[in-house]
Protein backbone atom coordinates (compact mmCIF):
# COMPACT_ATOMS: atom_id res chain seq x y z
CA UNK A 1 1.39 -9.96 -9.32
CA UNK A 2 4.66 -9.11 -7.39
CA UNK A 3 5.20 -11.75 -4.96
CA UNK A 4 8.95 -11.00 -3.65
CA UNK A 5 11.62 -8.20 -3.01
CA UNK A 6 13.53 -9.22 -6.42
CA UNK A 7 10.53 -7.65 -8.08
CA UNK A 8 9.70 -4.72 -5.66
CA UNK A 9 10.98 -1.34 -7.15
CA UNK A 10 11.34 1.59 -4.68
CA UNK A 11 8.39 3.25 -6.43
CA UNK A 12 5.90 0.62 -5.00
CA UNK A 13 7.63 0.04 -1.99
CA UNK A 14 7.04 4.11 -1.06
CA UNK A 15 3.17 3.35 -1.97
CA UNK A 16 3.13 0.11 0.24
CA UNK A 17 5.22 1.98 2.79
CA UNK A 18 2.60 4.88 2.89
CA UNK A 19 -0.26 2.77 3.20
CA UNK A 20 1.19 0.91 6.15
CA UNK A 21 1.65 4.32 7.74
CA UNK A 22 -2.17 5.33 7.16
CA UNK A 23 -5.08 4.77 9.70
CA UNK A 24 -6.86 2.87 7.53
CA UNK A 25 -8.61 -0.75 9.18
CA UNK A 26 -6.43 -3.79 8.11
CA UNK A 27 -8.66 -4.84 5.44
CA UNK A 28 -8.34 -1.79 3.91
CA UNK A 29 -4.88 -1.82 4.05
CA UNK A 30 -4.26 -5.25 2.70
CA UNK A 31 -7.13 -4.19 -0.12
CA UNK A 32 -4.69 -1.14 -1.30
CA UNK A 33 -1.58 -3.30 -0.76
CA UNK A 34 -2.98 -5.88 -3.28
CA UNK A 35 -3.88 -3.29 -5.53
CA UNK A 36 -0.28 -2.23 -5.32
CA UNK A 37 1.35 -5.43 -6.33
CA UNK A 38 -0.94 -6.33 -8.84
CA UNK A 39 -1.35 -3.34 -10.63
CA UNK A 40 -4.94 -2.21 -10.17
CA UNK A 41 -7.76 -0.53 -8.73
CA UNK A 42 -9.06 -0.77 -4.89
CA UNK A 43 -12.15 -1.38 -6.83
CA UNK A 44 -10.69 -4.07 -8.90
CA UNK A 45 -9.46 -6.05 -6.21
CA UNK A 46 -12.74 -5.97 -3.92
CA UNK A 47 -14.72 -7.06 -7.28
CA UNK A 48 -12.48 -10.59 -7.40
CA UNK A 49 -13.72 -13.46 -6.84
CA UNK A 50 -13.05 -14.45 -2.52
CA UNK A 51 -10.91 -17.50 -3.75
CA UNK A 52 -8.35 -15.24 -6.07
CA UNK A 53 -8.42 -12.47 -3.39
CA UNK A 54 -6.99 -14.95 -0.65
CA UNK A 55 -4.92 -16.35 -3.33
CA UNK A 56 -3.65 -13.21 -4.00
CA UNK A 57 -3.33 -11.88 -0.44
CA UNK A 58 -1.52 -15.10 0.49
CA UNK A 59 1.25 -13.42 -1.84
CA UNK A 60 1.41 -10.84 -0.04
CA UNK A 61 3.48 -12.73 2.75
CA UNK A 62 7.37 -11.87 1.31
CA UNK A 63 6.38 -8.48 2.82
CA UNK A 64 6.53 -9.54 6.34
CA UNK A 65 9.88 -10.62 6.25
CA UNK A 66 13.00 -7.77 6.00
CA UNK A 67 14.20 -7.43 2.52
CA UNK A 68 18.14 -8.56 2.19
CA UNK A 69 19.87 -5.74 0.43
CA UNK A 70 21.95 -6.22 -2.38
CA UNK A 71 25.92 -5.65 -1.58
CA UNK A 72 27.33 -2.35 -3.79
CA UNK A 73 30.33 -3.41 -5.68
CA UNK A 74 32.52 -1.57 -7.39
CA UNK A 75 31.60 -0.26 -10.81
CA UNK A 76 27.46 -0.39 -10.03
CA UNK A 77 25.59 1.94 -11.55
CA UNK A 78 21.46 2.50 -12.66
CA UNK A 79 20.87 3.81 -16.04
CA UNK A 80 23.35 6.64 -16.20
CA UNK A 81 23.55 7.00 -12.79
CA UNK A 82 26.53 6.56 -10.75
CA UNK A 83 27.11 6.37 -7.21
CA UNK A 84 29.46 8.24 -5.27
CA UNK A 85 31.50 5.40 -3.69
CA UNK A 86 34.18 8.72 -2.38
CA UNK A 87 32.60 10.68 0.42
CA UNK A 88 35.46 13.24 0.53
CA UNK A 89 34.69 14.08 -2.90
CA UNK A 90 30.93 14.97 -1.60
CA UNK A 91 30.44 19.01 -1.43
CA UNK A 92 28.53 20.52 1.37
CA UNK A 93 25.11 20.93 -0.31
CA UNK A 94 25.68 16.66 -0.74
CA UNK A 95 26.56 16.25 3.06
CA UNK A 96 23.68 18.96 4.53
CA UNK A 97 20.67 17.09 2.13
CA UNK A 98 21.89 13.71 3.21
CA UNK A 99 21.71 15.19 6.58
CA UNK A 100 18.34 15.87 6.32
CA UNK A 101 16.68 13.46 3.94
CA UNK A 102 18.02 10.76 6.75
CA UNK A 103 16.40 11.58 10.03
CA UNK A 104 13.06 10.92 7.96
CA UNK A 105 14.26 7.41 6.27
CA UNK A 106 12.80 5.31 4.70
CA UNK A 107 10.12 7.76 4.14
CA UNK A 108 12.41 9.97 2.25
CA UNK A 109 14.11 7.06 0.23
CA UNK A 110 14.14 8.56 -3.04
CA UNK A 111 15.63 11.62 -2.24
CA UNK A 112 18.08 10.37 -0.27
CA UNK A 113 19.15 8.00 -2.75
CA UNK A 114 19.24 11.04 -5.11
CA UNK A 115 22.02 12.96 -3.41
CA UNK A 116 24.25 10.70 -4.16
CA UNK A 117 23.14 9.16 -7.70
CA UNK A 118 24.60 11.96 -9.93
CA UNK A 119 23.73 11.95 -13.96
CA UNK A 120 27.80 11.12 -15.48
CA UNK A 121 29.59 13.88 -15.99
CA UNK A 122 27.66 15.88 -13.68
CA UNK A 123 27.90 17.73 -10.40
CA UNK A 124 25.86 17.18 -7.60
CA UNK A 125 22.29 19.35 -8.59
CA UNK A 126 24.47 21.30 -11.61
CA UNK A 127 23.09 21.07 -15.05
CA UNK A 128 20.19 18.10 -14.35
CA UNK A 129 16.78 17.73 -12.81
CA UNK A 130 17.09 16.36 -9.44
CA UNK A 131 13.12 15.65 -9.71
CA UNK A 132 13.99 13.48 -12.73
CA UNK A 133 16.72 11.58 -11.10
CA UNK A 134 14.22 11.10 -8.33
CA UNK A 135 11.72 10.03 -10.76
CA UNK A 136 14.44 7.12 -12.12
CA UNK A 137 15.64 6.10 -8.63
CA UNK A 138 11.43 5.33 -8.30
CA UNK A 139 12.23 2.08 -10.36
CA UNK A 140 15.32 0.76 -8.58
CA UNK A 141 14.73 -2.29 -7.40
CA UNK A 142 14.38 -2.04 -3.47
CA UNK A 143 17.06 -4.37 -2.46
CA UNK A 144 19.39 -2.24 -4.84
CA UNK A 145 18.24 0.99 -3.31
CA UNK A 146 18.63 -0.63 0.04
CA UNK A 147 22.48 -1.81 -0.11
CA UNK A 148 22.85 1.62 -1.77
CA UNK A 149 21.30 3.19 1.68
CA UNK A 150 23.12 1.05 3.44
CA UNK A 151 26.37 2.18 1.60
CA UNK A 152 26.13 5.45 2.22
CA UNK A 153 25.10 5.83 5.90
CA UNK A 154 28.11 3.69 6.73
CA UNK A 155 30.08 5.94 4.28
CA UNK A 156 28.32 8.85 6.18
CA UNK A 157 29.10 7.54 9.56
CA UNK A 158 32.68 6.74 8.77
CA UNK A 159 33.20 10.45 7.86
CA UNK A 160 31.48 12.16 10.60
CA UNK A 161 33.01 9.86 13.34
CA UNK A 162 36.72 11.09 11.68
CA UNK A 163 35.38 14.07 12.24
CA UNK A 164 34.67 14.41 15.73
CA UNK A 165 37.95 12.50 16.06
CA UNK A 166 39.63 15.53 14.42
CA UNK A 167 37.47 18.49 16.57
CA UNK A 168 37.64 16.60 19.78
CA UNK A 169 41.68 16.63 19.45
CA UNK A 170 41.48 20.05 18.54
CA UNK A 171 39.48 21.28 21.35
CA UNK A 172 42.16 19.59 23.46
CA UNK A 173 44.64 21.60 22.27
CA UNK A 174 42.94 24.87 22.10
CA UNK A 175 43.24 27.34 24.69
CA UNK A 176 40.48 29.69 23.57
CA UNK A 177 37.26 28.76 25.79
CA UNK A 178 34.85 30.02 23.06
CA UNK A 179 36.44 27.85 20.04
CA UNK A 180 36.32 24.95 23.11
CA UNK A 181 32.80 25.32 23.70
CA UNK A 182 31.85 25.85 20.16
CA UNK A 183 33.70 22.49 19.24
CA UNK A 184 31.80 20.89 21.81
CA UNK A 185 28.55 21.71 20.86
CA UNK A 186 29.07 20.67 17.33
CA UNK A 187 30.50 17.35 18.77
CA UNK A 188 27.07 16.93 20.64
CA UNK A 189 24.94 18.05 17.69
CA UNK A 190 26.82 15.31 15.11
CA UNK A 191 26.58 12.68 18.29
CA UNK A 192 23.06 13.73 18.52
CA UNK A 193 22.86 13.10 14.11
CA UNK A 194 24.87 9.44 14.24
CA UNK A 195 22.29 8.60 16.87
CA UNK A 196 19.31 9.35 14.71
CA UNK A 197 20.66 7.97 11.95
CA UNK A 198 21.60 4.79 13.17
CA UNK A 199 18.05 4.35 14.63
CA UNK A 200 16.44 4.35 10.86
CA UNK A 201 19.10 1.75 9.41
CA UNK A 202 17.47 -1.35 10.57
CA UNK A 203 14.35 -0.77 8.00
């Protein structure tokens, strides 16, 4: 039975996740959660003896503490996945999917994680199944998938605050009202986008 992060991949932490999230009682929840971690059945786990079930739930502990991710260092990669470690070699179809994949983290781990783990060779969702890489990023393990989160939203948030840099110092030097305004409102919207994001780092 998994009894710490080390051995947590991202594909069980999305069904523990999902089952916190449920209205299911407690019980029921720490019933599926075992099931989870040990590799069986609901059914399996409510047919154990009491003594191995409170053995077993007593493992279960590890999850109520945060998980330390793992720091990204140069060269890292998963299978033949790599990382983009550049963000202004991301194109836009990267940066609007990371966009949206982030206001709904961790929920959406896998596929946010899958924008920027790109087959070698390849370009972002150009000649490979984005399901599939989904499918591998599944058995990260979760502190890997976490520092690799954690990577990229402060990549992400380094890149859109030199942005806003860059439009707020044009809109002071622009004289046309309308290219003011619409600066503006795209400075609010990405303000508006830092501030949600920032709110789902601190899983």
């Amino acid at each position: 039975m998994i009894d710490n992060y080390a051995a947590l991949t991202v594909g069980r932490f999305m069904q523990i996740d999902a089952v916190l999230r449920s209205d299911a009682e407690e019980l029921d929840k720490q019933v599926e959660i075992i099931a989870i971690l040990a590799d069986k059945t609901t059914d399996e786990v409510l047919l154990l003896p009491l003594e191995d079930y409170a053995r077993m739930a007593a493992q279960t502990a590890f999850l109520r503490e945060p998980c330390k991710p793992t720091e990204i260092v140069d060269g890292w990669r998963y299978e033949d996945l790599v990382p983009v470690t550049d963000f202004r070699k991301i194109n836009t179809a990267q940066y609007v999917d990371f966009q949206s994949f982030a206001k709904d983290f961790p929920a959406r781990l896998p596929e946010l994680l899958s924008v920027f783990m790109v087959p070698e060779g390849k370009a972002y969702n150009d000649g490979y199944d984005v399901g599939v890489v989904q499918e591998k990023v599944k058995g990260l393990p979760l502190a890997d998938a976490l520092g690799l989160a954690a990577f990229f939203f402060g990549q992400f948030v380094r890149l859109t605050e030199d942005s806003l840099t860059s439009w707020a110092t044009e809109a002071m030097k622009t004289k046309d009202p309308k290219k003011r305004g619409a600066l503006r409102k795209k400075m609010r919207e990405v303000q508006s986008l830092l501030q949600s994001v920032g709110a789902g780092l601190p899983m």
